[in-house]
PDB file of N, CA and C in Angstrom:
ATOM      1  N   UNK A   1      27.598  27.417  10.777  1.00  0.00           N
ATOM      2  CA  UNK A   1      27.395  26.319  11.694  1.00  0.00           C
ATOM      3  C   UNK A   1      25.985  25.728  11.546  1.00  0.00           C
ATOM      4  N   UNK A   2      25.220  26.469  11.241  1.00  0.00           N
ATOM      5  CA  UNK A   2      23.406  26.120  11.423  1.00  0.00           C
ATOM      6  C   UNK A   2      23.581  25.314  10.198  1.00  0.00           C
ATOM      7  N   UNK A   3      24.094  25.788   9.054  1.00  0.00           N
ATOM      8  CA  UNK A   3      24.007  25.101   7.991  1.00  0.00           C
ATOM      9  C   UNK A   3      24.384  23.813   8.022  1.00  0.00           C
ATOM     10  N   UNK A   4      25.451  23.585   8.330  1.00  0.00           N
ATOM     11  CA  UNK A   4      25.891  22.240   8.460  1.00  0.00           C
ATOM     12  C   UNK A   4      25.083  21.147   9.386  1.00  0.00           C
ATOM     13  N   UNK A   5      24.611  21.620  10.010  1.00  0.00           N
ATOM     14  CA  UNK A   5      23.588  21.313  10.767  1.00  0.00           C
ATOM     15  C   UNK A   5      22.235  20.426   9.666  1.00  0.00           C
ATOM     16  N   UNK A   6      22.007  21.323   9.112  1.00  0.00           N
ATOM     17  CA  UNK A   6      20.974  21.154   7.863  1.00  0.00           C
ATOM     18  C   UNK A   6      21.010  19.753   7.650  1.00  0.00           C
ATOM     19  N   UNK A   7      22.249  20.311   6.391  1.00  0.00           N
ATOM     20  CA  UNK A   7      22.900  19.553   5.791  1.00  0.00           C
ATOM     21  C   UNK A   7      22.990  18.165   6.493  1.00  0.00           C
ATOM     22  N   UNK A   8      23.300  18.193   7.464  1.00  0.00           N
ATOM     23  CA  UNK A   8      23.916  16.854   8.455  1.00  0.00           C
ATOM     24  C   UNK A   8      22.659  15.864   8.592  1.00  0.00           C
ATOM     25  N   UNK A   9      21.674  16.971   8.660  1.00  0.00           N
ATOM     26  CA  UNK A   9      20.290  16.466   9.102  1.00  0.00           C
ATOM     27  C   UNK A   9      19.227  15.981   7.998  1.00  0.00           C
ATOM     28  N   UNK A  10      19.494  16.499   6.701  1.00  0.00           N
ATOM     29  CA  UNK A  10      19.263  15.578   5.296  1.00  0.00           C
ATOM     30  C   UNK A  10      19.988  15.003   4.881  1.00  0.00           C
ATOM     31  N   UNK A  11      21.137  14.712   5.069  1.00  0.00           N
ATOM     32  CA  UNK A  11      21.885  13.574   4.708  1.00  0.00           C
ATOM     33  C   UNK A  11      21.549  12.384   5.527  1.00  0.00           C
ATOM     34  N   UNK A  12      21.566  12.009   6.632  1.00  0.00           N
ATOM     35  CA  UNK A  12      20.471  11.280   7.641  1.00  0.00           C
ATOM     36  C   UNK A  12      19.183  10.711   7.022  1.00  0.00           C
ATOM     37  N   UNK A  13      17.983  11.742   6.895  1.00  0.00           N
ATOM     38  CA  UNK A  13      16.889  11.730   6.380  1.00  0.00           C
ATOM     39  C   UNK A  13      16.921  10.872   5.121  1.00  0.00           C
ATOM     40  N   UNK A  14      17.820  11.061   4.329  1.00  0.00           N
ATOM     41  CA  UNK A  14      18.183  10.358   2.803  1.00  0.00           C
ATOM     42  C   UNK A  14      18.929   8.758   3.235  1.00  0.00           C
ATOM     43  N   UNK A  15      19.630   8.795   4.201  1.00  0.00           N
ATOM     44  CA  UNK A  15      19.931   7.140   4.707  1.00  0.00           C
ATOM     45  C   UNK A  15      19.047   6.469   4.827  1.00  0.00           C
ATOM     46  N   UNK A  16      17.699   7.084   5.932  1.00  0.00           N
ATOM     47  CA  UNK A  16      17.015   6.159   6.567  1.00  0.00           C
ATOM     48  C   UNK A  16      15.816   6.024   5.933  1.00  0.00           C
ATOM     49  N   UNK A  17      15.475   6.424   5.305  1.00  0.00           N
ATOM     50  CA  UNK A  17      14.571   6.373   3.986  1.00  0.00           C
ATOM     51  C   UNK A  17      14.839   6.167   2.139  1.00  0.00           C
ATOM     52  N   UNK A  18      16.182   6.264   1.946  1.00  0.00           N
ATOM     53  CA  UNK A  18      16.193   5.456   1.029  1.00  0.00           C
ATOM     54  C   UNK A  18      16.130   3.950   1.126  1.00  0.00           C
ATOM     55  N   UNK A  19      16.120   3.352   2.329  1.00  0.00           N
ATOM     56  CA  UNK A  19      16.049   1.441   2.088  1.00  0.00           C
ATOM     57  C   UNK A  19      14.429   1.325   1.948  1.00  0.00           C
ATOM     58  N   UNK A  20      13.773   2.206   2.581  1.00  0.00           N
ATOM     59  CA  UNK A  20      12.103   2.002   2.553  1.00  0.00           C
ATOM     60  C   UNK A  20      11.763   2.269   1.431  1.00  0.00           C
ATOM     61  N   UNK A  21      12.013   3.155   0.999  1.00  0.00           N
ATOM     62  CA  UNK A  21      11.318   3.588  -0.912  1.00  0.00           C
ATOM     63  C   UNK A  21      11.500   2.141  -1.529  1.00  0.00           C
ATOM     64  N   UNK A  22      13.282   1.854  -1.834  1.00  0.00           N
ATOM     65  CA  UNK A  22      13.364   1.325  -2.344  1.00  0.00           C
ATOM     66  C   UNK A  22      13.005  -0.562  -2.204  1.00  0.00           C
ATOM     67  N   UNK A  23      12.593  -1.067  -0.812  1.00  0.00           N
ATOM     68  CA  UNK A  23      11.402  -1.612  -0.418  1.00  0.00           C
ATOM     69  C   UNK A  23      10.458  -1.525  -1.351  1.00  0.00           C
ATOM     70  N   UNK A  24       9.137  -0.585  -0.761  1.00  0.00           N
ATOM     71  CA  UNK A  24       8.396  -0.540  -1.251  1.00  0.00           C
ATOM     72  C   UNK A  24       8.413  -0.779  -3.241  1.00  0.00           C
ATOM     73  N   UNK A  25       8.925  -0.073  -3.873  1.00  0.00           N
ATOM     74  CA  UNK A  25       9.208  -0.364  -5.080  1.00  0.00           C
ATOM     75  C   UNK A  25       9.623  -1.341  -5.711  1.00  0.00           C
ATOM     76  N   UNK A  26      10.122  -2.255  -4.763  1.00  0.00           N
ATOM     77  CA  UNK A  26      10.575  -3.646  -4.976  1.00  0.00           C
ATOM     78  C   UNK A  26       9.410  -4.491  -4.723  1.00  0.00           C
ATOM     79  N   UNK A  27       8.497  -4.032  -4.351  1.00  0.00           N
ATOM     80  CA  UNK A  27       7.598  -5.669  -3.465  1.00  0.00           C
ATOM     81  C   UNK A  27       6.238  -4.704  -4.844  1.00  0.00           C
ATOM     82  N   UNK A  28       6.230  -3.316  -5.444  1.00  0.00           N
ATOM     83  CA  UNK A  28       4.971  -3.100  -6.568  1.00  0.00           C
ATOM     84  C   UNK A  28       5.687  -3.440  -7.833  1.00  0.00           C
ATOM     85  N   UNK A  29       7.209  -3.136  -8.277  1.00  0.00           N
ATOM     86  CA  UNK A  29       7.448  -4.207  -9.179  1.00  0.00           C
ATOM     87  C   UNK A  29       7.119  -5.527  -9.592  1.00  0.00           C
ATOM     88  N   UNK A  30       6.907  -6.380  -8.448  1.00  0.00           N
ATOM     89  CA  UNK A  30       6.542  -7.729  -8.876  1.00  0.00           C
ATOM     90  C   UNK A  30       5.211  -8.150  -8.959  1.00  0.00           C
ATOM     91  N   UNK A  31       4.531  -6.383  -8.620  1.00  0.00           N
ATOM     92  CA  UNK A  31       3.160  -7.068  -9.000  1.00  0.00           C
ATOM     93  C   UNK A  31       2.791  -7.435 -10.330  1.00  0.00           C
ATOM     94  N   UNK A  32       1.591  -8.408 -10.318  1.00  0.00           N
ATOM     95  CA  UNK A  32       1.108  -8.797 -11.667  1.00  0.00           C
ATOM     96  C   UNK A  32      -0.045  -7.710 -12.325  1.00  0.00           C
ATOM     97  N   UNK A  33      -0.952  -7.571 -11.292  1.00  0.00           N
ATOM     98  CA  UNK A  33      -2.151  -6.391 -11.250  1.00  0.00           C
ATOM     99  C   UNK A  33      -2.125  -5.179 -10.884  1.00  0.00           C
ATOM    100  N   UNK A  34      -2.250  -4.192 -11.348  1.00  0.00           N
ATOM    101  CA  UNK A  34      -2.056  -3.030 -10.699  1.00  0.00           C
ATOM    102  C   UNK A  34      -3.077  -2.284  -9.516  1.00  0.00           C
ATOM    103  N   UNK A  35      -3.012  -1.109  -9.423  1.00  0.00           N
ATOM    104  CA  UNK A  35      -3.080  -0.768  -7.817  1.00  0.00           C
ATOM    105  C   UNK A  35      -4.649  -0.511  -8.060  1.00  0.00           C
ATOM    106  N   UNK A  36      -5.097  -0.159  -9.997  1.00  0.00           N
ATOM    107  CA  UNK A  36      -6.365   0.364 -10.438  1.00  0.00           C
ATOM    108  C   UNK A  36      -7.211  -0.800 -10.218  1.00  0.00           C
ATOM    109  N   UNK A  37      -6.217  -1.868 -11.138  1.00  0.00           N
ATOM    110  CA  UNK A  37      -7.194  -3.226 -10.880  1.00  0.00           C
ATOM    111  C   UNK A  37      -7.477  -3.887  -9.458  1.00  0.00           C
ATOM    112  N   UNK A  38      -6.856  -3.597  -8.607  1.00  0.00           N
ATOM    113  CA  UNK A  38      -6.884  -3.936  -6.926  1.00  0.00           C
ATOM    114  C   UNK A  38      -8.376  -3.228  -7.090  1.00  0.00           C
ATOM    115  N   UNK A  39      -8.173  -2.226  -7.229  1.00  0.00           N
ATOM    116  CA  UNK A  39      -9.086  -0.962  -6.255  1.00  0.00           C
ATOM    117  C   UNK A  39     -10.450  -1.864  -7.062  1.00  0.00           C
ATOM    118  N   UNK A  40     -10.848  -1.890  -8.076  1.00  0.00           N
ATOM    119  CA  UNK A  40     -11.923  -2.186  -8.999  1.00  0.00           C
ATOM    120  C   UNK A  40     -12.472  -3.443  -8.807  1.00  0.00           C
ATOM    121  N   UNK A  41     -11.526  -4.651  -8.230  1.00  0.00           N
ATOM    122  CA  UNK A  41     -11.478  -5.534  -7.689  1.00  0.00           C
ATOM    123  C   UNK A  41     -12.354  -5.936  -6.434  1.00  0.00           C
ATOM    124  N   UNK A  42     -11.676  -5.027  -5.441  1.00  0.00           N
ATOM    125  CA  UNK A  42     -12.154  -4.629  -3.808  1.00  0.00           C
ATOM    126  C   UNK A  42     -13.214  -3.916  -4.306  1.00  0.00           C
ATOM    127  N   UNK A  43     -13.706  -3.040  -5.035  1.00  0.00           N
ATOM    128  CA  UNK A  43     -15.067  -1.956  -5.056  1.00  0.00           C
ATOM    129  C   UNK A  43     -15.740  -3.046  -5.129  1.00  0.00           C
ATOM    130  N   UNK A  44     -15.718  -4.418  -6.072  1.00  0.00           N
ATOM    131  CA  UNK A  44     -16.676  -5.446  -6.440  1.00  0.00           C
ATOM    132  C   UNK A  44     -17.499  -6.289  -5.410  1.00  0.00           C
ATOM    133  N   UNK A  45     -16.691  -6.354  -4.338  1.00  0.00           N
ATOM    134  CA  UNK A  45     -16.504  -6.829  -3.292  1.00  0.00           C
ATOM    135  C   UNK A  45     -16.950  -5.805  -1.977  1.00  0.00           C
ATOM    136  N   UNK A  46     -16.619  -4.768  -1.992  1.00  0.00           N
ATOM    137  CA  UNK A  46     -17.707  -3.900  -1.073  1.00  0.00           C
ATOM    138  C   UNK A  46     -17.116  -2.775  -1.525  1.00  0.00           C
ATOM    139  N   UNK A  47     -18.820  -1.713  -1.908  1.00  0.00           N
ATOM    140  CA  UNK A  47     -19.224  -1.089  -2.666  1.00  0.00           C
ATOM    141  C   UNK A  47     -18.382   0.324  -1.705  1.00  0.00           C
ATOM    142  N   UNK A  48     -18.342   1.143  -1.892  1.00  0.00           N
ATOM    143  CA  UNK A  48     -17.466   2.437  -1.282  1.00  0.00           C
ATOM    144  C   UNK A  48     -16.775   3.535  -1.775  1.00  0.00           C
ATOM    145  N   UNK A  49     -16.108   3.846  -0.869  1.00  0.00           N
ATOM    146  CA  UNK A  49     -14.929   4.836  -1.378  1.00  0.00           C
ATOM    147  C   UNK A  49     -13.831   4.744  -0.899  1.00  0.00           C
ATOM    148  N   UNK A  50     -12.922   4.068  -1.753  1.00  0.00           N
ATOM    149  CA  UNK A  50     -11.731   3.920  -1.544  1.00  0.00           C
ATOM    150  C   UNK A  50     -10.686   5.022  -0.852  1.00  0.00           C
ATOM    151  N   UNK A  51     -10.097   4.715   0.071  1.00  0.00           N
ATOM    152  CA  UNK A  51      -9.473   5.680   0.974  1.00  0.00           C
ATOM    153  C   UNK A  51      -7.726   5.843   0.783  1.00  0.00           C
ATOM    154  N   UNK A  52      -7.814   4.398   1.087  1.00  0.00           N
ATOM    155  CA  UNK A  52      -6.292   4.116   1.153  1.00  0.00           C
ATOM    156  C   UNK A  52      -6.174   2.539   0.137  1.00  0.00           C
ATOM    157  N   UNK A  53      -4.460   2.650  -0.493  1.00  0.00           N
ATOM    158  CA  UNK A  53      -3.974   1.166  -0.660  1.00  0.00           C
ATOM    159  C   UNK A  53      -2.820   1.568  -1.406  1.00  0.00           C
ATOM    160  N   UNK A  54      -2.342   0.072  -0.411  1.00  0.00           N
ATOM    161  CA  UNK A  54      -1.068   0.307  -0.334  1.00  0.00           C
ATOM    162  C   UNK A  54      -0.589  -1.185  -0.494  1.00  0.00           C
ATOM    163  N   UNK A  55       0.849  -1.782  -0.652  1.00  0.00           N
ATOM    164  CA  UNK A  55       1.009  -2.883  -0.623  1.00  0.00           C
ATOM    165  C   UNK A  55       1.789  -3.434   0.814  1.00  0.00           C
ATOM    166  N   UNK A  56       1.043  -4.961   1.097  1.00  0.00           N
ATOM    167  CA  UNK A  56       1.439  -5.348   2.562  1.00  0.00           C
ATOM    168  C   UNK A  56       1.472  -6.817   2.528  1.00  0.00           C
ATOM    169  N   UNK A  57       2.556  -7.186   3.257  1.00  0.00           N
ATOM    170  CA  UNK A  57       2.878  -8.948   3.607  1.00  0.00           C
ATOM    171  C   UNK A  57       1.055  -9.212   4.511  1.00  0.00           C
ATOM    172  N   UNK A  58       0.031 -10.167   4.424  1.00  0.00           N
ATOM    173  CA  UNK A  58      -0.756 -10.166   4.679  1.00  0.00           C
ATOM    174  C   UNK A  58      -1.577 -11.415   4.580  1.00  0.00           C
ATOM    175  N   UNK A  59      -1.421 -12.708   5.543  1.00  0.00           N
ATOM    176  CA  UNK A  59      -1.346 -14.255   5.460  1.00  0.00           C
ATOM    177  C   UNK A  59      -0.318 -15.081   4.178  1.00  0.00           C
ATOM    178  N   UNK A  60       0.592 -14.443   4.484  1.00  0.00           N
ATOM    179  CA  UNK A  60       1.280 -15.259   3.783  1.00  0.00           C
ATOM    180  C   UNK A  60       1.705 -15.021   2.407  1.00  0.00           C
ATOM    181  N   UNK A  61       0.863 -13.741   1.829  1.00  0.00           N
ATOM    182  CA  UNK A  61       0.898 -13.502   0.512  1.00  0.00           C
ATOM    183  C   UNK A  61       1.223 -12.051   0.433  1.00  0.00           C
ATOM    184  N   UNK A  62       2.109 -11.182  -0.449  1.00  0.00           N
ATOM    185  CA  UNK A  62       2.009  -9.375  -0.786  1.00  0.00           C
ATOM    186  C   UNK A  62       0.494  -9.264  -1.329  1.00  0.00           C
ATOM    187  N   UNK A  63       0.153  -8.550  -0.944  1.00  0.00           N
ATOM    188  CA  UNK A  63      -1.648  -7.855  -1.240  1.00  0.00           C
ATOM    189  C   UNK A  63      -1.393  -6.550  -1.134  1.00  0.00           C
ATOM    190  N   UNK A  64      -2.494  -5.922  -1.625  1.00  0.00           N
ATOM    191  CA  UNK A  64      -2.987  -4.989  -2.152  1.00  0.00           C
ATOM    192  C   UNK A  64      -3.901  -4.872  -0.493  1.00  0.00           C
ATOM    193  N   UNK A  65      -3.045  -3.445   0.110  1.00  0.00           N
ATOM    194  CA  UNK A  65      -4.776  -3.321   1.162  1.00  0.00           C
ATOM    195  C   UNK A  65      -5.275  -2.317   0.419  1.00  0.00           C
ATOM    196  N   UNK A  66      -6.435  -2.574   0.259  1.00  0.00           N
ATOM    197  CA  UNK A  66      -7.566  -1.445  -0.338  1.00  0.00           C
ATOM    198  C   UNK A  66      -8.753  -1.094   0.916  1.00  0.00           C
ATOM    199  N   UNK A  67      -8.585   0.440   1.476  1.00  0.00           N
ATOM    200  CA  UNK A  67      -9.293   0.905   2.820  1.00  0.00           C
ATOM    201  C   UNK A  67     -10.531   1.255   1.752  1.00  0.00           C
ATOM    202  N   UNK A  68     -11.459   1.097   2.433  1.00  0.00           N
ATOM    203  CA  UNK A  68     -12.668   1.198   1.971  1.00  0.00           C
ATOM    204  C   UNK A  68     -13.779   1.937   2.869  1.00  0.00           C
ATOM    205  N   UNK A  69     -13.846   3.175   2.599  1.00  0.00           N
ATOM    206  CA  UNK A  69     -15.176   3.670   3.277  1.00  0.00           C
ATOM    207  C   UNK A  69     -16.312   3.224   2.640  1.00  0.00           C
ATOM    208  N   UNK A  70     -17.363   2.758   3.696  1.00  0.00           N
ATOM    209  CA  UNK A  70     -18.634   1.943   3.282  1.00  0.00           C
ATOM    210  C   UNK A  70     -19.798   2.927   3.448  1.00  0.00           C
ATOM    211  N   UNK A  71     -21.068   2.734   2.574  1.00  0.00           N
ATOM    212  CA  UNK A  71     -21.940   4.039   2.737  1.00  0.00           C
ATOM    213  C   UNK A  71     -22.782   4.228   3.971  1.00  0.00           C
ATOM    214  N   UNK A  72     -22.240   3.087   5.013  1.00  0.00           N
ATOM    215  CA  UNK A  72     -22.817   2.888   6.199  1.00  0.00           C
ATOM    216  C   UNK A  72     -21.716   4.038   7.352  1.00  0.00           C
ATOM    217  N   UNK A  73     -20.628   4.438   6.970  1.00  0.00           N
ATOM    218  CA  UNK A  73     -19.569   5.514   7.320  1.00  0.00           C
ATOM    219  C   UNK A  73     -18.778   4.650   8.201  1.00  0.00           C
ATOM    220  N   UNK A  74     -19.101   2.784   7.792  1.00  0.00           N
ATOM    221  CA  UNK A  74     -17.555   2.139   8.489  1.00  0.00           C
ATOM    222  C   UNK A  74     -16.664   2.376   7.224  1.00  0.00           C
ATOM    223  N   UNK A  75     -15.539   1.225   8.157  1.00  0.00           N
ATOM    224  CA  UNK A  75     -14.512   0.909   7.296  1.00  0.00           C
ATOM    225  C   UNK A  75     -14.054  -0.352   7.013  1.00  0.00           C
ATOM    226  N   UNK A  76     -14.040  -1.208   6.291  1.00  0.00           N
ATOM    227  CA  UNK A  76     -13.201  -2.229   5.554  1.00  0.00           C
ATOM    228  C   UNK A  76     -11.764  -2.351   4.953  1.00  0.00           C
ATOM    229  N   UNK A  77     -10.955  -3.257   5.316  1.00  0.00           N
ATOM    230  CA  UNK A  77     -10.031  -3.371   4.311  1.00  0.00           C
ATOM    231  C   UNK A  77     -10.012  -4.513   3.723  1.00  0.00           C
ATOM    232  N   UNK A  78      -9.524  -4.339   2.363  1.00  0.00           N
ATOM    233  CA  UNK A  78      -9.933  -5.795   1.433  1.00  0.00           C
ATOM    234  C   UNK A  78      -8.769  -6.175   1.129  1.00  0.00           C
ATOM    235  N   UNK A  79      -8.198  -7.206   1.028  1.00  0.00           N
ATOM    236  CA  UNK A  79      -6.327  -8.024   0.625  1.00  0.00           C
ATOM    237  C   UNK A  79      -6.194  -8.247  -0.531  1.00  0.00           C
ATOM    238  N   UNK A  80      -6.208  -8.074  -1.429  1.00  0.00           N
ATOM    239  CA  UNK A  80      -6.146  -8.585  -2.954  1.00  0.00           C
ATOM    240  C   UNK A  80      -4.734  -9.208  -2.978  1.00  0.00           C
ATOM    241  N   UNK A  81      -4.289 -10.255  -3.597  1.00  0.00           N
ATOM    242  CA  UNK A  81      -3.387 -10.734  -3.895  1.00  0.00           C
ATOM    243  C   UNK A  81      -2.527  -9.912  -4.705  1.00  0.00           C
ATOM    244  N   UNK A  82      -1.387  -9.377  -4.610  1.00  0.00           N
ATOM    245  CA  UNK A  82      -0.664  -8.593  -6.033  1.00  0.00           C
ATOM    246  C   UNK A  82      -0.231  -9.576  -7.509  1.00  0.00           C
ATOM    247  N   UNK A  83      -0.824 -11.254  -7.759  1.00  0.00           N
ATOM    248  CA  UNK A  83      -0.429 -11.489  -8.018  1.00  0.00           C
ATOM    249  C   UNK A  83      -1.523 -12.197  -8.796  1.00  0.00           C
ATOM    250  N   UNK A  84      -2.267 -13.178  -8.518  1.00  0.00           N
ATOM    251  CA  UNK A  84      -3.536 -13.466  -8.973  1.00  0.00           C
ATOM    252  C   UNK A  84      -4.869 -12.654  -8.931  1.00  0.00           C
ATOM    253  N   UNK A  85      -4.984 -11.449  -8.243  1.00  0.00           N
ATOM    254  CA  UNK A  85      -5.796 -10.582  -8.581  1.00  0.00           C
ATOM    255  C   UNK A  85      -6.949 -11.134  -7.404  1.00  0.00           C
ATOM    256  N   UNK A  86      -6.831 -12.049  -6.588  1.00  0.00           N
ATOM    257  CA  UNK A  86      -7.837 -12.904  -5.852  1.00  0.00           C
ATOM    258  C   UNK A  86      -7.989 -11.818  -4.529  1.00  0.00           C
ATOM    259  N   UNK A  87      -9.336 -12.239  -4.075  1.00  0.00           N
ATOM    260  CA  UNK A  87      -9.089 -11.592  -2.696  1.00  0.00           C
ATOM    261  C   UNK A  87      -9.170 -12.479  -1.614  1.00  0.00           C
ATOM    262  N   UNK A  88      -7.847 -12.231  -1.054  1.00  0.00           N
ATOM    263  CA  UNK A  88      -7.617 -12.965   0.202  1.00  0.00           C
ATOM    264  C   UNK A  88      -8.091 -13.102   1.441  1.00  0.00           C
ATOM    265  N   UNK A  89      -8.592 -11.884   1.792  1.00  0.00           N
ATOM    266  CA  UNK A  89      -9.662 -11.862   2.962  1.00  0.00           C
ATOM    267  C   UNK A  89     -10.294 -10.367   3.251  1.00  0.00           C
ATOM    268  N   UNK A  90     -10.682 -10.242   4.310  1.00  0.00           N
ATOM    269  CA  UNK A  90     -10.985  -8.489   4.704  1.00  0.00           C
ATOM    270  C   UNK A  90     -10.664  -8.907   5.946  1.00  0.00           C
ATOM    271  N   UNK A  91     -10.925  -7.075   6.749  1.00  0.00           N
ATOM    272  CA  UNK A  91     -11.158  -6.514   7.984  1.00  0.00           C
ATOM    273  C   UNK A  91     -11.827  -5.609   8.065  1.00  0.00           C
TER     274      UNK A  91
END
């Protein structure tokens, strides 16, 4: 009985998260730049240590957020376009 249980309970887990993977993998397929050139991009732009990035709908355009710890111990995030390599704005 417990087993099925399991079972019941990763089969679930595998529904509601296979549409998100396959999301996500759909919106870094069409990038033009990759996640290295984002990051190298955003470092140019404020100097740090990259924390996080990930890809996000973000004025209008898929970007690249690149989290940025600054040597001041804030934080920044920088938008890179996934597509022209541009940066779209911060926070």
């Amino acid at each position: 009985m417990n087993m099925k249980k399991t079972i019941r309970a990763g089969l679930l887990a595998i529904l509601f998260l296979a549409p998100a993977t396959a999301a996500t993998h759909a919106q870094s397929s069409a990038a033009k730049i990759t996640e290295a050139q984002a990051t190298k991009i955003a470092l140019e732009q404020i100097p740090g240590k990259v924390t996080d990035v990930k890809i996000e709908r973000k004025r209008g355009k898929n970007v690249y957020v690149v989290e940025i710890q600054t040597p001041d111990g804030g934080e920044k995030d920088v938008f890179v376009d996934i597509e022209s390599g541009k940066i779209v704005g911060t926070d």
